[in-house]
PDB file of N, CA and C in Angstrom:
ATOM      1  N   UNK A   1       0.835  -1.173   0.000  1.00  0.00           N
ATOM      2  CA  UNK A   1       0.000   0.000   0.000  1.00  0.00           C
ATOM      3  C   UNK A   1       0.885   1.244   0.000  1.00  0.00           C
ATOM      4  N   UNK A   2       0.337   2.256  -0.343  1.00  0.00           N
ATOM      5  CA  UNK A   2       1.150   3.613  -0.793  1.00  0.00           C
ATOM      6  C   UNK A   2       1.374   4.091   0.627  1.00  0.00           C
ATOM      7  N   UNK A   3       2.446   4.931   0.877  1.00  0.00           N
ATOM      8  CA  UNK A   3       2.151   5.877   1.713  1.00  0.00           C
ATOM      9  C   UNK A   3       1.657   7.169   1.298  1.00  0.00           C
ATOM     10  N   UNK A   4       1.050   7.570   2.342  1.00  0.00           N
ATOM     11  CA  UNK A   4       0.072   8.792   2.369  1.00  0.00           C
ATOM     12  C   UNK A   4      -0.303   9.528   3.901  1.00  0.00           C
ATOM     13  N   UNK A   5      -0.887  10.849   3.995  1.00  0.00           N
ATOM     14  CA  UNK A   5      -1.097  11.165   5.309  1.00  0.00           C
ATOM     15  C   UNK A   5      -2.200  12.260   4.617  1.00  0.00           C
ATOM     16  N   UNK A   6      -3.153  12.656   5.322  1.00  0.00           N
ATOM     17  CA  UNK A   6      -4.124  13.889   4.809  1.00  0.00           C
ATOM     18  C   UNK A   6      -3.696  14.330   6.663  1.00  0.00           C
ATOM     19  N   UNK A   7      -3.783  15.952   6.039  1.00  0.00           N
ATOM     20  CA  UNK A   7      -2.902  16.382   7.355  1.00  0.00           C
ATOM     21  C   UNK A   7      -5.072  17.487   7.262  1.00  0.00           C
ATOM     22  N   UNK A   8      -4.913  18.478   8.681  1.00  0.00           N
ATOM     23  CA  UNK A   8      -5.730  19.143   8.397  1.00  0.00           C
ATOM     24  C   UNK A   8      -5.120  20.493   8.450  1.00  0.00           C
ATOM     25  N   UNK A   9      -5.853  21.959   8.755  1.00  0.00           N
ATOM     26  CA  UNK A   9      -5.470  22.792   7.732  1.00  0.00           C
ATOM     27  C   UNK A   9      -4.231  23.300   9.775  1.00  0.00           C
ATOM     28  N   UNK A  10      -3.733  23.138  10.068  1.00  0.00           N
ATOM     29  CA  UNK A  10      -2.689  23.270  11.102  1.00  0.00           C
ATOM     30  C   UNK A  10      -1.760  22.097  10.946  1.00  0.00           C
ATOM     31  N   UNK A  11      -1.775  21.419  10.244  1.00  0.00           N
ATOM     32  CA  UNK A  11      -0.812  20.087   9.899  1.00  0.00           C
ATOM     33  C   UNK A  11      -0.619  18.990  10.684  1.00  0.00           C
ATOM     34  N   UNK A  12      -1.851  18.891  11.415  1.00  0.00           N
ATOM     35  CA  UNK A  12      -1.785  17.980  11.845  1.00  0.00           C
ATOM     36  C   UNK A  12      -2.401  16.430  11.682  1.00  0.00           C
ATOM     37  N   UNK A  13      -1.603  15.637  11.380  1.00  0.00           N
ATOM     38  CA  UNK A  13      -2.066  14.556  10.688  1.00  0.00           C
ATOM     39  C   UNK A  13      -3.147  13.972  11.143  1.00  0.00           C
ATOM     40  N   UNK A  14      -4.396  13.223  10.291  1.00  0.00           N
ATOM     41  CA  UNK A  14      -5.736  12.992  10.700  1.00  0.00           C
ATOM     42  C   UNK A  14      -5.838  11.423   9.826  1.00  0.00           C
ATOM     43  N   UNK A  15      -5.327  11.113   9.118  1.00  0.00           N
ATOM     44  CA  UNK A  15      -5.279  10.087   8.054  1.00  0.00           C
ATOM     45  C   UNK A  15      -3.972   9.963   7.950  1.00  0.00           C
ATOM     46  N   UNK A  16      -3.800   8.367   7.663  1.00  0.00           N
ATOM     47  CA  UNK A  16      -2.349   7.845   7.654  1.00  0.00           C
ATOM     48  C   UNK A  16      -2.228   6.600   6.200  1.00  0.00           C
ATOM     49  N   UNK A  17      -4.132   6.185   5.417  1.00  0.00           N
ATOM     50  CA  UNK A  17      -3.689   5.382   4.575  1.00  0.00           C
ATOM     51  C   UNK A  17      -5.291   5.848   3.967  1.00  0.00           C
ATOM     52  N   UNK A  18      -5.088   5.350   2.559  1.00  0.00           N
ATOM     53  CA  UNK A  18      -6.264   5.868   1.674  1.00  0.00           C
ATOM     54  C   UNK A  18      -7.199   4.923   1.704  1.00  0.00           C
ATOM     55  N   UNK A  19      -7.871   5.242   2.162  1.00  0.00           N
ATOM     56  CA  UNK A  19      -9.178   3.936   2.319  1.00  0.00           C
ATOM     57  C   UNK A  19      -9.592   3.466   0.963  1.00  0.00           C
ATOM     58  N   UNK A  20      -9.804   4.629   0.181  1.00  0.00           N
ATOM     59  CA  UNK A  20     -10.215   4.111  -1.512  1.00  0.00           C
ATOM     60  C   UNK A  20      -9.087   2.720  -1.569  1.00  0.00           C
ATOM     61  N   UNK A  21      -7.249   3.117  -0.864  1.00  0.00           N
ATOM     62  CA  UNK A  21      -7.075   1.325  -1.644  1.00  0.00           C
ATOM     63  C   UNK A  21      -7.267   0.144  -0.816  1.00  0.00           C
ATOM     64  N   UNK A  22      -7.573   0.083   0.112  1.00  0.00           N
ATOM     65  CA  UNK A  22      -8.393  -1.151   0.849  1.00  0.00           C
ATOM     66  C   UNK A  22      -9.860  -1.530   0.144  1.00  0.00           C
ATOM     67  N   UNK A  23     -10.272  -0.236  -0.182  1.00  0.00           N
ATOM     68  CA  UNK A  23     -11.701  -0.245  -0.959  1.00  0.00           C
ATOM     69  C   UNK A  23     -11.533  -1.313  -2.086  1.00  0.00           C
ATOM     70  N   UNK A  24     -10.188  -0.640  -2.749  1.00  0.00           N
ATOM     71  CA  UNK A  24     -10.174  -1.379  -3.833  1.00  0.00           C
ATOM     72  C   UNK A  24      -9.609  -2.721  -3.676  1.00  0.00           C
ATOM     73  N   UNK A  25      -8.865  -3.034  -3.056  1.00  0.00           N
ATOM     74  CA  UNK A  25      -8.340  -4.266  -2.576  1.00  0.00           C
ATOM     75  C   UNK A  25      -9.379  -5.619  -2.251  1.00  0.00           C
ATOM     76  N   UNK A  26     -10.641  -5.086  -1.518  1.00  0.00           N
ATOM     77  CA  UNK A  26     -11.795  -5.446  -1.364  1.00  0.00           C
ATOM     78  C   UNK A  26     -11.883  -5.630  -2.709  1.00  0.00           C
ATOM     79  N   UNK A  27     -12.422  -4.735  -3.576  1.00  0.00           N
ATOM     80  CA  UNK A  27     -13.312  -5.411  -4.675  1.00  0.00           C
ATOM     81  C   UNK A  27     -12.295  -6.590  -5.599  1.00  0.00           C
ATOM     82  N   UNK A  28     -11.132  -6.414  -5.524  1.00  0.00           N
ATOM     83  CA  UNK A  28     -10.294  -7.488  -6.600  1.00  0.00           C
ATOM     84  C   UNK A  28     -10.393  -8.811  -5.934  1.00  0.00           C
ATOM     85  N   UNK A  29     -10.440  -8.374  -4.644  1.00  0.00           N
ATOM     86  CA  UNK A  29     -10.452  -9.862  -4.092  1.00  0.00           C
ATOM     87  C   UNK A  29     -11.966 -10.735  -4.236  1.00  0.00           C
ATOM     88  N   UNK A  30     -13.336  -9.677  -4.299  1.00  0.00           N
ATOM     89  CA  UNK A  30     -14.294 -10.040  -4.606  1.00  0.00           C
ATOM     90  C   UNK A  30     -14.460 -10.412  -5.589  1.00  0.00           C
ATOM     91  N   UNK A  31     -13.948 -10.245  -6.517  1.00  0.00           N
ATOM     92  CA  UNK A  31     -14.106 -10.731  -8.453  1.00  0.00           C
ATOM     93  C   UNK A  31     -13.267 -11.887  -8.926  1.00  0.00           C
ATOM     94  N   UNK A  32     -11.953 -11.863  -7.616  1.00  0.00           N
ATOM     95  CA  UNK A  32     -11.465 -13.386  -7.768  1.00  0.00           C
ATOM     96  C   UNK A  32      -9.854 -13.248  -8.512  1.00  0.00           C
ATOM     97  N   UNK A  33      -9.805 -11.729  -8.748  1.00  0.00           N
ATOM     98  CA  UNK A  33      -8.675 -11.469  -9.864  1.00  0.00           C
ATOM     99  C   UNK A  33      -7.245 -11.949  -9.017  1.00  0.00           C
ATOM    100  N   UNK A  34      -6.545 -12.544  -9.501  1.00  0.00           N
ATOM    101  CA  UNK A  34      -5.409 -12.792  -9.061  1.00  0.00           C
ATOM    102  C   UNK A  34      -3.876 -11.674  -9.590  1.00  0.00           C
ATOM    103  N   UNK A  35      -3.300 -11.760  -8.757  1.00  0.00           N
ATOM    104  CA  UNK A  35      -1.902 -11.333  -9.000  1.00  0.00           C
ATOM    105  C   UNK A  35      -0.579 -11.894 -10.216  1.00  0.00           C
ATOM    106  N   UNK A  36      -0.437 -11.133 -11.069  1.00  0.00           N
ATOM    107  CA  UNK A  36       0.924 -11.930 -11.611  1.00  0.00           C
ATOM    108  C   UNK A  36       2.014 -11.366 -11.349  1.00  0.00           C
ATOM    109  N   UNK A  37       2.901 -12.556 -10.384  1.00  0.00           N
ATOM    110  CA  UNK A  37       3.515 -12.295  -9.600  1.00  0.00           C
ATOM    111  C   UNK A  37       4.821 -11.722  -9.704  1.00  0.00           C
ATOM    112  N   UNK A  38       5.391 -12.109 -11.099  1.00  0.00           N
ATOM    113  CA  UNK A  38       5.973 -11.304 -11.899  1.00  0.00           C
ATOM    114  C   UNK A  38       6.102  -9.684 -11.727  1.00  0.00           C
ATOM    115  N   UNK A  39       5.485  -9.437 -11.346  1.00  0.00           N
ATOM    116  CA  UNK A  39       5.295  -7.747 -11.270  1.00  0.00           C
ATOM    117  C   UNK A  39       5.121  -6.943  -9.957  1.00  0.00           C
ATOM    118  N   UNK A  40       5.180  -8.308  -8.575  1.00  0.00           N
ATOM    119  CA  UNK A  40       5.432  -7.748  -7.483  1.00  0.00           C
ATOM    120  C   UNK A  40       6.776  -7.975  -7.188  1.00  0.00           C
ATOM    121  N   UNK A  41       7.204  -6.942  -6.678  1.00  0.00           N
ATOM    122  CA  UNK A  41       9.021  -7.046  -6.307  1.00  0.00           C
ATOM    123  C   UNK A  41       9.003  -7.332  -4.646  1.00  0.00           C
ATOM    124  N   UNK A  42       9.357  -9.006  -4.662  1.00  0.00           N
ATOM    125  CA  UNK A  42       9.985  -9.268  -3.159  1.00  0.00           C
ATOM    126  C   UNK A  42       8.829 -10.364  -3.001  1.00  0.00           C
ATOM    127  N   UNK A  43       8.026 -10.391  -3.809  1.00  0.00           N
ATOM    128  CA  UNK A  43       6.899 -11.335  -3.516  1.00  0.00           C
ATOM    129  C   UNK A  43       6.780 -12.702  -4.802  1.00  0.00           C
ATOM    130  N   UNK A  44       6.804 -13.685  -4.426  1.00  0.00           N
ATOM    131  CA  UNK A  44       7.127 -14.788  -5.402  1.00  0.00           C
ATOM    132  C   UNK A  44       5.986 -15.823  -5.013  1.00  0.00           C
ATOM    133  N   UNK A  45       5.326 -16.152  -4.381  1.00  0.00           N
ATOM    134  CA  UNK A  45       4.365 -16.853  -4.524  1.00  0.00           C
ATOM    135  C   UNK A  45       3.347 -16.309  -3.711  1.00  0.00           C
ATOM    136  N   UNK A  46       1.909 -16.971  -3.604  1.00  0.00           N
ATOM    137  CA  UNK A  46       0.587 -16.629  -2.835  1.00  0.00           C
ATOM    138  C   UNK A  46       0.870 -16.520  -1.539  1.00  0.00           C
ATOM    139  N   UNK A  47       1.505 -17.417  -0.733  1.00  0.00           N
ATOM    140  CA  UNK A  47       1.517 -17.345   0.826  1.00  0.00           C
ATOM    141  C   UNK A  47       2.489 -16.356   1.133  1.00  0.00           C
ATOM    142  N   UNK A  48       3.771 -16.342   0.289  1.00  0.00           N
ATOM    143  CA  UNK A  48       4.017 -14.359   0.743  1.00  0.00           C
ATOM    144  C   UNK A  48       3.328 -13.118   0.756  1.00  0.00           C
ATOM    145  N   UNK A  49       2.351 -13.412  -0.836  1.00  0.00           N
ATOM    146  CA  UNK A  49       1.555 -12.388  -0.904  1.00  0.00           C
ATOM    147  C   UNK A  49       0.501 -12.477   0.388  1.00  0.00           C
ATOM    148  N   UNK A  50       0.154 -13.084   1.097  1.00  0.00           N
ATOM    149  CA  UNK A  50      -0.607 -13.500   2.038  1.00  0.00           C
ATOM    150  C   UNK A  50      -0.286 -12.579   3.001  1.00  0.00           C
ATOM    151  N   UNK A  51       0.890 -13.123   3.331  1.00  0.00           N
ATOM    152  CA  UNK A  51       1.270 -12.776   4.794  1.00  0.00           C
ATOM    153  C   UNK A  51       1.927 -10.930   4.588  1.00  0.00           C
ATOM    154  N   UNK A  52       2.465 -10.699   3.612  1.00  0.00           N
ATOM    155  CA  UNK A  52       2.416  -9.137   3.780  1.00  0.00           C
ATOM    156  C   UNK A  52       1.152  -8.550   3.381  1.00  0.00           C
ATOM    157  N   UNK A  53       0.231  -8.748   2.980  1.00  0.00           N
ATOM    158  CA  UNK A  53      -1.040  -8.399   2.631  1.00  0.00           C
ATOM    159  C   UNK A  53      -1.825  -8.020   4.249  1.00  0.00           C
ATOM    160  N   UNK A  54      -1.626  -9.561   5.173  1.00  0.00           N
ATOM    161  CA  UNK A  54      -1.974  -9.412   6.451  1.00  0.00           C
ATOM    162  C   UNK A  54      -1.278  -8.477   7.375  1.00  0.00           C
ATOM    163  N   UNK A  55      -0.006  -8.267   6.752  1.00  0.00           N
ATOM    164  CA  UNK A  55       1.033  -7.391   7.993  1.00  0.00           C
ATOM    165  C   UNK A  55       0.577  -6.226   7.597  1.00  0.00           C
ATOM    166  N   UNK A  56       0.346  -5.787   6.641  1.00  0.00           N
ATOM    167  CA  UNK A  56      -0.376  -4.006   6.255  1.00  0.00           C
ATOM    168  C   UNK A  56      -1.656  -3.712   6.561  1.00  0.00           C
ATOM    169  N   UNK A  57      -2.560  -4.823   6.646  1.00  0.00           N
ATOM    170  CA  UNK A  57      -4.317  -5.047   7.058  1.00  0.00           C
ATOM    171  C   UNK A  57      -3.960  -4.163   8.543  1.00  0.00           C
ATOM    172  N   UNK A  58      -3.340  -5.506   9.229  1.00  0.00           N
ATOM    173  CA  UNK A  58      -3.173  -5.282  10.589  1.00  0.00           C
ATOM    174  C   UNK A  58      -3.117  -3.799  11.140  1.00  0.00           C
ATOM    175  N   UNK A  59      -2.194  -3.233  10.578  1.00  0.00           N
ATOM    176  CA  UNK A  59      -1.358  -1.752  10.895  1.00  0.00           C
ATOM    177  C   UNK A  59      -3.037  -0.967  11.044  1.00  0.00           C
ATOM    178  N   UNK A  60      -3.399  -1.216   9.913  1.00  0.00           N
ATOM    179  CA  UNK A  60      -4.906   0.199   9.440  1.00  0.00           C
ATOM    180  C   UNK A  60      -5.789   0.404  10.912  1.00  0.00           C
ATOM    181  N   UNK A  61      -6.060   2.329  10.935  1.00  0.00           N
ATOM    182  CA  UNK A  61      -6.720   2.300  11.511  1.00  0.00           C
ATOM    183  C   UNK A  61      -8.443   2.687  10.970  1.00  0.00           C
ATOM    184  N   UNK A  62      -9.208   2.375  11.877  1.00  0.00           N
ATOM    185  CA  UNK A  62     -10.428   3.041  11.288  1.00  0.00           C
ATOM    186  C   UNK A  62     -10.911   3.632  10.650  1.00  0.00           C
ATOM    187  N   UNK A  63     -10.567   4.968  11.955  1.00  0.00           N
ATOM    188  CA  UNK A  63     -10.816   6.313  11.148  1.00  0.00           C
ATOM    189  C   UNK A  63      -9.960   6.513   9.979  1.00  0.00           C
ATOM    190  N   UNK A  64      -8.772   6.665   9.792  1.00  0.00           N
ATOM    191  CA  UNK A  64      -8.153   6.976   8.486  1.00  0.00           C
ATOM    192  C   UNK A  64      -8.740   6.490   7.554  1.00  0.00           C
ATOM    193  N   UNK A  65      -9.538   5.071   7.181  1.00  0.00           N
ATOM    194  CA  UNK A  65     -10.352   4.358   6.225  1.00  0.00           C
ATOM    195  C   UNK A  65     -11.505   5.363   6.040  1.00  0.00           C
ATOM    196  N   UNK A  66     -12.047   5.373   7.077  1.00  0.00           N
ATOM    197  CA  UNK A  66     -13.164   6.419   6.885  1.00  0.00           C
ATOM    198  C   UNK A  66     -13.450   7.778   6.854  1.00  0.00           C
ATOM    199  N   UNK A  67     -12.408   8.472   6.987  1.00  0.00           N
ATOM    200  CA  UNK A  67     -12.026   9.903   6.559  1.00  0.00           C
ATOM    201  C   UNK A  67     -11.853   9.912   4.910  1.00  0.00           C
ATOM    202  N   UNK A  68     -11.202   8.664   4.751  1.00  0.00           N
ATOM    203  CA  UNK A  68     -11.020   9.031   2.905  1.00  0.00           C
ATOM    204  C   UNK A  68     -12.199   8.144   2.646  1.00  0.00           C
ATOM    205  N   UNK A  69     -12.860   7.658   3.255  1.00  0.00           N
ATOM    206  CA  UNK A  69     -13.535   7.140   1.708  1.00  0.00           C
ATOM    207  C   UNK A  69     -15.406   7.904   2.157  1.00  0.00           C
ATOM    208  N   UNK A  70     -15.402   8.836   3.085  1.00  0.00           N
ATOM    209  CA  UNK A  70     -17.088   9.809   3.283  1.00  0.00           C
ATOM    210  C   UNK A  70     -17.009  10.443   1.776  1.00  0.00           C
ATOM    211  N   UNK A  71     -15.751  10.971   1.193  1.00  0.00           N
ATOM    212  CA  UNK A  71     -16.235  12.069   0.156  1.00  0.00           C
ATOM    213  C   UNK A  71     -16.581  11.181  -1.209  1.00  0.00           C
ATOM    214  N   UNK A  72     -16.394   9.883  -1.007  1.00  0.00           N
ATOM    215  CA  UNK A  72     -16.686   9.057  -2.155  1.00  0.00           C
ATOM    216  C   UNK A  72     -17.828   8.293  -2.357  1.00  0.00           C
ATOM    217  N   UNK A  73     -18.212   7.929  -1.191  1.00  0.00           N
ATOM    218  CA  UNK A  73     -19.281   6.470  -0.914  1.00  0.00           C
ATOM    219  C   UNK A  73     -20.277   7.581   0.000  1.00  0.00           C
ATOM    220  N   UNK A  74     -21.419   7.878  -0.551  1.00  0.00           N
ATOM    221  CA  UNK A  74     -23.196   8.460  -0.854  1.00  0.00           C
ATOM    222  C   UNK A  74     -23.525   7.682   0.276  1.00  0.00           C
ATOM    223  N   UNK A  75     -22.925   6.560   1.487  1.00  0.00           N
ATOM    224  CA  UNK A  75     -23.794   6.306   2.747  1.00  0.00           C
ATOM    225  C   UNK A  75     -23.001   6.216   3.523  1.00  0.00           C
ATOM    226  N   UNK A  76     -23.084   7.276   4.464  1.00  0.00           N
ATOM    227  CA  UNK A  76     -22.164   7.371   5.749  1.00  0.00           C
ATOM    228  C   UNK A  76     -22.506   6.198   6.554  1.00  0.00           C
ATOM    229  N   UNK A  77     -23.457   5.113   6.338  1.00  0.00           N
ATOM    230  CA  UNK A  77     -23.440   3.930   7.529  1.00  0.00           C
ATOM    231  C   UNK A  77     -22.592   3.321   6.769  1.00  0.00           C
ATOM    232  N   UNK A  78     -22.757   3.064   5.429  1.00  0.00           N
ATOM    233  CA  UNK A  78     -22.305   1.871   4.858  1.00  0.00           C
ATOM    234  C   UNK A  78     -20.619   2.231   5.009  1.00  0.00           C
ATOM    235  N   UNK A  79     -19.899   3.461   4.953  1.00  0.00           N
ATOM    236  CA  UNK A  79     -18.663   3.771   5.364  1.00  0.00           C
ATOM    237  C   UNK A  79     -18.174   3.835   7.036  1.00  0.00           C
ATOM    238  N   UNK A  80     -19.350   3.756   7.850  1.00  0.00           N
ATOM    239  CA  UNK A  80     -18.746   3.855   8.956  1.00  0.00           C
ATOM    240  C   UNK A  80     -18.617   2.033   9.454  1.00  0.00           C
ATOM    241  N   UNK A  81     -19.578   1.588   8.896  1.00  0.00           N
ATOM    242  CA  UNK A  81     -19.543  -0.384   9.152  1.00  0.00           C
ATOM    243  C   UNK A  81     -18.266  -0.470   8.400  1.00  0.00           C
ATOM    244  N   UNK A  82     -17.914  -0.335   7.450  1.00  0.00           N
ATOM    245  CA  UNK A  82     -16.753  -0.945   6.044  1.00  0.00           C
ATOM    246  C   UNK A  82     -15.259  -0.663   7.332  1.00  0.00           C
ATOM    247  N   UNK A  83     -15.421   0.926   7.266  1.00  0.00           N
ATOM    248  CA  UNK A  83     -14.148   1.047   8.156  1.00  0.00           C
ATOM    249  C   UNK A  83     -14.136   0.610   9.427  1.00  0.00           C
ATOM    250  N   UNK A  84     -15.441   0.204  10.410  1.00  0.00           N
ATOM    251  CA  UNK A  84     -15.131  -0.129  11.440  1.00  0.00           C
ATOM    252  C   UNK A  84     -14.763  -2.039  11.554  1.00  0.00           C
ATOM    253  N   UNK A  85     -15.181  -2.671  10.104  1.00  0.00           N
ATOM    254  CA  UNK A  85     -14.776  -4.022   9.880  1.00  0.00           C
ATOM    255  C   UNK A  85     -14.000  -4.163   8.612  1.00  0.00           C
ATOM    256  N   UNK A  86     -13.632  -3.916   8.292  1.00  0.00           N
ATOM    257  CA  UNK A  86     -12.673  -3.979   7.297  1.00  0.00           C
ATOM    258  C   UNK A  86     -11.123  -4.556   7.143  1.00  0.00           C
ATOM    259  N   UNK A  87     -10.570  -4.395   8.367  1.00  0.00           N
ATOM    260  CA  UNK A  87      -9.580  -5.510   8.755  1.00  0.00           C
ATOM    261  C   UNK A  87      -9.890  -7.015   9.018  1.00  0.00           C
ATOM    262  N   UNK A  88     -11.369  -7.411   9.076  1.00  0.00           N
ATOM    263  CA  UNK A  88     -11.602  -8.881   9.618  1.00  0.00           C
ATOM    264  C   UNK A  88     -11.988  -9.186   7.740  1.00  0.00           C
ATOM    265  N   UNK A  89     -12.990  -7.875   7.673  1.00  0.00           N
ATOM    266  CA  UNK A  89     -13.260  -8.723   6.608  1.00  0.00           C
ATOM    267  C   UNK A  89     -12.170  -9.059   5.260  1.00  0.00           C
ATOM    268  N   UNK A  90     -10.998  -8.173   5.120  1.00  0.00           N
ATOM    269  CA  UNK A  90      -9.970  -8.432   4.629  1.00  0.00           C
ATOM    270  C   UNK A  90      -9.451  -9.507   4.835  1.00  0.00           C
ATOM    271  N   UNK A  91      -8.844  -9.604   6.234  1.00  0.00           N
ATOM    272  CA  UNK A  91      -8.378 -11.104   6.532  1.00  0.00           C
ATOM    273  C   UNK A  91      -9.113 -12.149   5.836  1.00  0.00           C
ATOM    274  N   UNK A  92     -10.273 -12.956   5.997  1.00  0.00           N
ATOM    275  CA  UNK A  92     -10.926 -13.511   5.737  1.00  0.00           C
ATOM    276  C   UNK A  92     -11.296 -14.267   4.784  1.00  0.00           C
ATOM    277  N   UNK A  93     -10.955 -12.605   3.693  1.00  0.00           N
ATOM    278  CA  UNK A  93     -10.486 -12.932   2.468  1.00  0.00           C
ATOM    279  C   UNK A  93      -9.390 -13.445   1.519  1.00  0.00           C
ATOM    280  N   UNK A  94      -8.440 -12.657   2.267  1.00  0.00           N
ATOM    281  CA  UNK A  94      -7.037 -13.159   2.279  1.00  0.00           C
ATOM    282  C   UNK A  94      -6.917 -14.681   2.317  1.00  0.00           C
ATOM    283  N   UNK A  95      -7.273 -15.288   3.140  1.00  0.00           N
ATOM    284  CA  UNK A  95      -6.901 -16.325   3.886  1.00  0.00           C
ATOM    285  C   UNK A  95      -8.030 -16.931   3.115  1.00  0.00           C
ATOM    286  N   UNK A  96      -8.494 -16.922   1.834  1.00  0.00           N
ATOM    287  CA  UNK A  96      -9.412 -17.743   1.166  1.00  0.00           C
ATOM    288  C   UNK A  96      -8.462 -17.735  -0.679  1.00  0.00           C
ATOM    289  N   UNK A  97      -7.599 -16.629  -0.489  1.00  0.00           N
ATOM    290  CA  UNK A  97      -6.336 -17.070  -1.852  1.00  0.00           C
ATOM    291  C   UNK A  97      -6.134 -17.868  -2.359  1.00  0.00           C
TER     292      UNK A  97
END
């Protein structure tokens, strides 16, 4: 995942990761699309991709998920459930590769 920070207008940091790419991470994993692995550097088969996939899940917090993704997604429940489960339901998925 990228680094990133959305600071507010005194600079103080409020967001630490872009929820849009967990968002999106979610949907590839929903459609089934796989990785060619070829094109990740340091990662050579599924159960690596696994386990750093899980070590970056882990890190995420909530709110940062849900600070970036209110100005995108039209239902503040459906963004406040996503970011408040979104690490299990990642895992879950993961661990179905």
């Amino acid at each position: 995942m990228r680094k990133w920070e959305k600071t507010d207008k005194s600079g103080k940091t409020i967001a630490t990761v872009k929820g849009r790419d967990y968002y999106d991470l979610l949907w590839y994993l929903e459609k089934g699309i796989r990785p060619n692995f070829s094109c990740l550097e340091g990662i050579t088969n599924k159960e690596e991709l696994k386990e750093q996939l899980l070590a970056v899940i882990m890190k995420v917090d909530a709110r940062s998920i849900r600070i970036d993704l209110e100005p995108l997604i039209d239902n503040p429940e459906l963004v406040k459930n996503l970011s408040k489960n979104i690490k299990e339901i990642l895992r879950r998925m993961i661990a179905e590769i």
